[in-house]
C-alpha atoms as a PDB file:
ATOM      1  CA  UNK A   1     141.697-158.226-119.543  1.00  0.00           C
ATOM      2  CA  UNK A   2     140.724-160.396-122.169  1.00  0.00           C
ATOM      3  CA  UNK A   3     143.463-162.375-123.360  1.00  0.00           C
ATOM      4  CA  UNK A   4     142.735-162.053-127.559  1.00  0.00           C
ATOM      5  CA  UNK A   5     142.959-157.985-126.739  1.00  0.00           C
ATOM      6  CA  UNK A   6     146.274-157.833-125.324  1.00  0.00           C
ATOM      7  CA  UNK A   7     147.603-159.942-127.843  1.00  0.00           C
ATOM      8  CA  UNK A   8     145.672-157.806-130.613  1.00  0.00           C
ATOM      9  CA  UNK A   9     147.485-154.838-128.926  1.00  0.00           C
ATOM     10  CA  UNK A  10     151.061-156.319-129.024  1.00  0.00           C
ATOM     11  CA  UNK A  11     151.114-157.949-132.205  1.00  0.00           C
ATOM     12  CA  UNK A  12     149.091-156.293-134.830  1.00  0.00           C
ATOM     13  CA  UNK A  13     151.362-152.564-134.143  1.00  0.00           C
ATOM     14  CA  UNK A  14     154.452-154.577-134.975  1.00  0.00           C
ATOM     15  CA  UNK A  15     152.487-156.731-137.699  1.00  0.00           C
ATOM     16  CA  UNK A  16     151.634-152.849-139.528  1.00  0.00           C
ATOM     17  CA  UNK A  17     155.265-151.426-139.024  1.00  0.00           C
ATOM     18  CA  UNK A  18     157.414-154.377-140.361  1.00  0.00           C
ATOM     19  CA  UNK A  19     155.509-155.508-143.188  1.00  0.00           C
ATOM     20  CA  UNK A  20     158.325-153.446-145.258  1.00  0.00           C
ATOM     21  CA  UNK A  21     162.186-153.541-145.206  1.00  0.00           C
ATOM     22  CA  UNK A  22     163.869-150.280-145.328  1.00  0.00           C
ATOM     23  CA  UNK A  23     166.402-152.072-147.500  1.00  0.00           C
ATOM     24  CA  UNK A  24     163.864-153.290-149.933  1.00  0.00           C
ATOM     25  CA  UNK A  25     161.600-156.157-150.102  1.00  0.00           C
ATOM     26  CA  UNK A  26     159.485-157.388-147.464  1.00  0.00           C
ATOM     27  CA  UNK A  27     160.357-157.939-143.672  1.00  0.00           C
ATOM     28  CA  UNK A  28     159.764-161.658-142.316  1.00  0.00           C
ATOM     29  CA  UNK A  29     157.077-160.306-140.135  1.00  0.00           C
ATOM     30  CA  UNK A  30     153.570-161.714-141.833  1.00  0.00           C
ATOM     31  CA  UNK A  31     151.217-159.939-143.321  1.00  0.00           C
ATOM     32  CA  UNK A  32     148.870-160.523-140.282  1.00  0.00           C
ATOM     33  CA  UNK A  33     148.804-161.915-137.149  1.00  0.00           C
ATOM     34  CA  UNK A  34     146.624-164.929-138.114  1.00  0.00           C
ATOM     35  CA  UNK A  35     149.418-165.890-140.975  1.00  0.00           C
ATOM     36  CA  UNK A  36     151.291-168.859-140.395  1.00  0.00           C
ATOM     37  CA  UNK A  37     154.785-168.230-139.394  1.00  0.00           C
ATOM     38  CA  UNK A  38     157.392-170.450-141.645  1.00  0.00           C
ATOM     39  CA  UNK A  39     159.038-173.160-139.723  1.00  0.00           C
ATOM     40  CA  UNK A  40     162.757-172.038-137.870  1.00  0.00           C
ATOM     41  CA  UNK A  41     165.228-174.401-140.770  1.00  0.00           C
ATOM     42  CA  UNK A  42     167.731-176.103-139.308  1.00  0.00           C
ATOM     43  CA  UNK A  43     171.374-174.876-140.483  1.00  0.00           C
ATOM     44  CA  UNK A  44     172.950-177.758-142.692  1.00  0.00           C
ATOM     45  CA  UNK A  45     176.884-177.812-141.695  1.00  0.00           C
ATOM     46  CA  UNK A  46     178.910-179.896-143.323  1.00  0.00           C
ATOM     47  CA  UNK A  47     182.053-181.804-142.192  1.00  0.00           C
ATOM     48  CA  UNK A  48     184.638-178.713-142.179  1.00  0.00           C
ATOM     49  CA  UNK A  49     188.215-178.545-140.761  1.00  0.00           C
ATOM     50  CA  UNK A  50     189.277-174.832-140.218  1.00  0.00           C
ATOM     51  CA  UNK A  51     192.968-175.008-139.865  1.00  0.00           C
ATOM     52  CA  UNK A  52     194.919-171.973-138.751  1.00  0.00           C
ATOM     53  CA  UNK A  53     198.490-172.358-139.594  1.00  0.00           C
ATOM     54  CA  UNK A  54     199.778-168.653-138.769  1.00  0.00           C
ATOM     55  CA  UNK A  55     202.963-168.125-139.729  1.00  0.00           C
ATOM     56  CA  UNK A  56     205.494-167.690-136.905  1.00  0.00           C
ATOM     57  CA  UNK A  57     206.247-164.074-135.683  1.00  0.00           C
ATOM     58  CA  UNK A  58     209.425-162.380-136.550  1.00  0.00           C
ATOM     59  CA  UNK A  59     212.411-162.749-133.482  1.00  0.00           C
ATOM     60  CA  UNK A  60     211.520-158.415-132.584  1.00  0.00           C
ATOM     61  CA  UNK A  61     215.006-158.861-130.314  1.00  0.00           C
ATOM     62  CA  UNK A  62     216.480-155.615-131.032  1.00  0.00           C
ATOM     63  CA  UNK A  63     214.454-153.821-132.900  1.00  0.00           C
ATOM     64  CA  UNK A  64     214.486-150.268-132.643  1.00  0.00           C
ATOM     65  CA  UNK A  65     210.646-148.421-131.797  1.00  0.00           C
ATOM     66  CA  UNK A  66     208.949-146.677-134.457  1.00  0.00           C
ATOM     67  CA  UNK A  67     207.986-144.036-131.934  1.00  0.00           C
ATOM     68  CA  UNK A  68     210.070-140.676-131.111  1.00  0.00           C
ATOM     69  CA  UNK A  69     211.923-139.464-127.870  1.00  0.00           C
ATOM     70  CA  UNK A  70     214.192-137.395-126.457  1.00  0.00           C
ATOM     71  CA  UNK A  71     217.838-138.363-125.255  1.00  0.00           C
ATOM     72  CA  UNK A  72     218.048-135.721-121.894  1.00  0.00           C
ATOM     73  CA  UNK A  73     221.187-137.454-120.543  1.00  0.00           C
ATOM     74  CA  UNK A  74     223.256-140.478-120.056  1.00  0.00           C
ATOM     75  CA  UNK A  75     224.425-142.425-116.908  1.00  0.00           C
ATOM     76  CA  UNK A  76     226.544-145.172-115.567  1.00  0.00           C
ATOM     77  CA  UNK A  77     223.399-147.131-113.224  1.00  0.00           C
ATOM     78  CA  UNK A  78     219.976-147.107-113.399  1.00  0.00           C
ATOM     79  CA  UNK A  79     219.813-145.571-109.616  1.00  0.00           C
ATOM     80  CA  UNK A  80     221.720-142.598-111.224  1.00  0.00           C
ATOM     81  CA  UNK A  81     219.794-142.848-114.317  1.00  0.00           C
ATOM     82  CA  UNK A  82     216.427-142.359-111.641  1.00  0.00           C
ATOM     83  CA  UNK A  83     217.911-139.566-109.965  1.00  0.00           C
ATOM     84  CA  UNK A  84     218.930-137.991-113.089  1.00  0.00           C
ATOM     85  CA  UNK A  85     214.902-138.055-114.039  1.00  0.00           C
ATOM     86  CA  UNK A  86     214.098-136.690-110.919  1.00  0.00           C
ATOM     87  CA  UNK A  87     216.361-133.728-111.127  1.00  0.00           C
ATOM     88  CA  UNK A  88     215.453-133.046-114.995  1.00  0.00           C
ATOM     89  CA  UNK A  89     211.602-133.224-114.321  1.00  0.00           C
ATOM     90  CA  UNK A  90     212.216-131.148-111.051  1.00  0.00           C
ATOM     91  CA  UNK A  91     213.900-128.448-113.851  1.00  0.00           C
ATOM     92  CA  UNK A  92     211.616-128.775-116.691  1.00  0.00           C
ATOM     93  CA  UNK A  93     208.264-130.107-115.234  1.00  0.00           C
ATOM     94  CA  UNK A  94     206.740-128.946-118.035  1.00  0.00           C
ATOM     95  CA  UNK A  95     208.244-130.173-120.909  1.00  0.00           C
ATOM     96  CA  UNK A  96     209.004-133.750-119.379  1.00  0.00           C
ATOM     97  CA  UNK A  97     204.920-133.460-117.503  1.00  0.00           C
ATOM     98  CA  UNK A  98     202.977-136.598-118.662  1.00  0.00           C
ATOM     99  CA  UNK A  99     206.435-138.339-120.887  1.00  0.00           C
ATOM    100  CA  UNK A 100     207.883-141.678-120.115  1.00  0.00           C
ATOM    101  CA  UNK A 101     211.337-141.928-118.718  1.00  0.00           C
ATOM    102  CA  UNK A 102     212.937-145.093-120.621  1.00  0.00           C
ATOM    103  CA  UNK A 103     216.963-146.339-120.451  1.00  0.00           C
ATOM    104  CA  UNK A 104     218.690-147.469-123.482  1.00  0.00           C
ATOM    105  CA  UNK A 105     222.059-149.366-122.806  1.00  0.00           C
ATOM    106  CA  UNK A 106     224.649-148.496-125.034  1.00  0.00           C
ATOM    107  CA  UNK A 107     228.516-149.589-125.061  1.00  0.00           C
ATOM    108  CA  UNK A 108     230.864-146.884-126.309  1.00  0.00           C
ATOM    109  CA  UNK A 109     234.432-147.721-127.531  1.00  0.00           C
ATOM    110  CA  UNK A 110     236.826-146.257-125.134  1.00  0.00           C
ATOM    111  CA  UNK A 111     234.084-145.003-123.064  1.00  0.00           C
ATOM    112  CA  UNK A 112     232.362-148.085-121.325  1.00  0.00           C
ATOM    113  CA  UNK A 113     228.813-149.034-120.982  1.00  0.00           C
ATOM    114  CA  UNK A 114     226.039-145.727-120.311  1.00  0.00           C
ATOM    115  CA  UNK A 115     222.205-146.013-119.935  1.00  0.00           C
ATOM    116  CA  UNK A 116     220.969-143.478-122.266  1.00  0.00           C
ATOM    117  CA  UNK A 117     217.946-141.296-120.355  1.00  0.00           C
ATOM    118  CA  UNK A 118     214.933-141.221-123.002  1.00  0.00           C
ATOM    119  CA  UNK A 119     211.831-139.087-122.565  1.00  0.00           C
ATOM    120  CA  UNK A 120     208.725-139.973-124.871  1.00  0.00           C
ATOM    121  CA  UNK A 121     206.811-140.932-126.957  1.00  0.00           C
ATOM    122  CA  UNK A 122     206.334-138.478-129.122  1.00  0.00           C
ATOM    123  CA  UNK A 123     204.428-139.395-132.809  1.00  0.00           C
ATOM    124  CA  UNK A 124     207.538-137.538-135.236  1.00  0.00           C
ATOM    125  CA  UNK A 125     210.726-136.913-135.087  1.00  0.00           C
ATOM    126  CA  UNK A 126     210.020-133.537-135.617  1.00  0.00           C
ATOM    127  CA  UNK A 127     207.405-133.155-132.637  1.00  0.00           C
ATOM    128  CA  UNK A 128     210.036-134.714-130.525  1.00  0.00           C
ATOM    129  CA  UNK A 129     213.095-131.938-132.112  1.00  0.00           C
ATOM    130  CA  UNK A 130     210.459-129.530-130.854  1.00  0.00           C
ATOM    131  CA  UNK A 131     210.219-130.607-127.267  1.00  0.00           C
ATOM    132  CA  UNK A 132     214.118-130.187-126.608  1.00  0.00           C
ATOM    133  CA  UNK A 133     213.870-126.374-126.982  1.00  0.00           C
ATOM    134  CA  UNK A 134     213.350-125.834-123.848  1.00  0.00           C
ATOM    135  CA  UNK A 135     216.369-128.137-123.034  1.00  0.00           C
ATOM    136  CA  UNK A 136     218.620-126.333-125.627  1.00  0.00           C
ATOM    137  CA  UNK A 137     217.193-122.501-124.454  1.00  0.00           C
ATOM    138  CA  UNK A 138     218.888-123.305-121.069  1.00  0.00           C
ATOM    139  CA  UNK A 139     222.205-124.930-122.316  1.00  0.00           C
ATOM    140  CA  UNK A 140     220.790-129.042-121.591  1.00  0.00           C
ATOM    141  CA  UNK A 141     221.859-131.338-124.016  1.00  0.00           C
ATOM    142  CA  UNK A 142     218.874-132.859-126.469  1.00  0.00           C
ATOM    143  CA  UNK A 143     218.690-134.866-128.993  1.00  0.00           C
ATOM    144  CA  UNK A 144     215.815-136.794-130.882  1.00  0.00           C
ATOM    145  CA  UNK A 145     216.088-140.406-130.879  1.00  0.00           C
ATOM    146  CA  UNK A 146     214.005-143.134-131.203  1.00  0.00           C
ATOM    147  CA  UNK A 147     212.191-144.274-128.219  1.00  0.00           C
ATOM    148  CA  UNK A 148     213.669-147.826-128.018  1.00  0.00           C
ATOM    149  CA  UNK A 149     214.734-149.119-124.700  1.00  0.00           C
ATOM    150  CA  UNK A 150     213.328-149.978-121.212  1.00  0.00           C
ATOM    151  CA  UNK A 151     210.488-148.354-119.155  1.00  0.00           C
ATOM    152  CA  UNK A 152     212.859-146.640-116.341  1.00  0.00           C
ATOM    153  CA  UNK A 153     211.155-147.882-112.977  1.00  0.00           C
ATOM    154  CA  UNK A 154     211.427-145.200-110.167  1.00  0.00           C
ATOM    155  CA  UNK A 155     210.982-147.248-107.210  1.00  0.00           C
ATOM    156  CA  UNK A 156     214.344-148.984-107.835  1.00  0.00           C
ATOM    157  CA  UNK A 157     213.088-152.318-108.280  1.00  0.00           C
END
């Protein structure tokens, strides 16, 4: 194949299609294949200092979640705390199917120290109120709480 045909075949399609912008004005493409091409222009970059000075983050050490849960019970150890979860989802698979179980440790007056069982997240407070009907219909405590605490690990590490 002759060599000026193929490139007659490549370029001159794309020379026809791009001589106009679709957001006005004309496309760099030239007007024909046998137009010079402006030279590439080196980008002039002057002496700059980018300084990031972020500011530090806030100490999060206690703060409470911004998502929802549900308090399902409260224990004295985390291996009760697991077995608790185990029994609960073994009751209610469905409403605790595809939730987190989390432990929040709390200190009561008079009482001592309890690992609160959480089940979440849930987006509102009110989608969480929702999920402990089934809790309430069968006489289980439930309350919605905020989902603040730790991820519950079942393999008692």
């Amino acid at each position: 194949m002759n060599w000026r045909f193929a490139f007659a075949l490549l370029i001159l399609p794309l020379a026809a299609c791009a001589t106009t912008s679709p957001f006005g004005g004309s496309s760099a493409m030239p007007e024909s294949a046998t137009e010079p091409v402006a030279e590439a222009v080196e980008p002039v970059v002057q002496d700059a200092a980018v300084v990031i000075d972020p500011e530090p983050l806030p100490d999060m050490t206690g703060a409470r979640s911004l998502f929802h849960a549900i308090h399902i019970a409260s224990y004295r150890g985390e291996d009760t705390a697991r077995s608790g979860w185990q029994t609960l989802s073994a009751m209610f698979p469905e409403a605790l199917n595809g939730l987190a179980p989390r432990v929040e440790g709390v200190d009561i007056p008079g009482q001592g120290f309890f690992l609160r069982l959480k089940a979440g997240p849930f987006y509102s407070a009110s989608e969480a109120d929702a999920a402990c009907a089934p809790f309430r219909a069968a006489g289980v405590w439930c309350v919605p709480v905020d989902f603040t605490g730790e991820t519950l690990a079942m393999t008692g590490e």
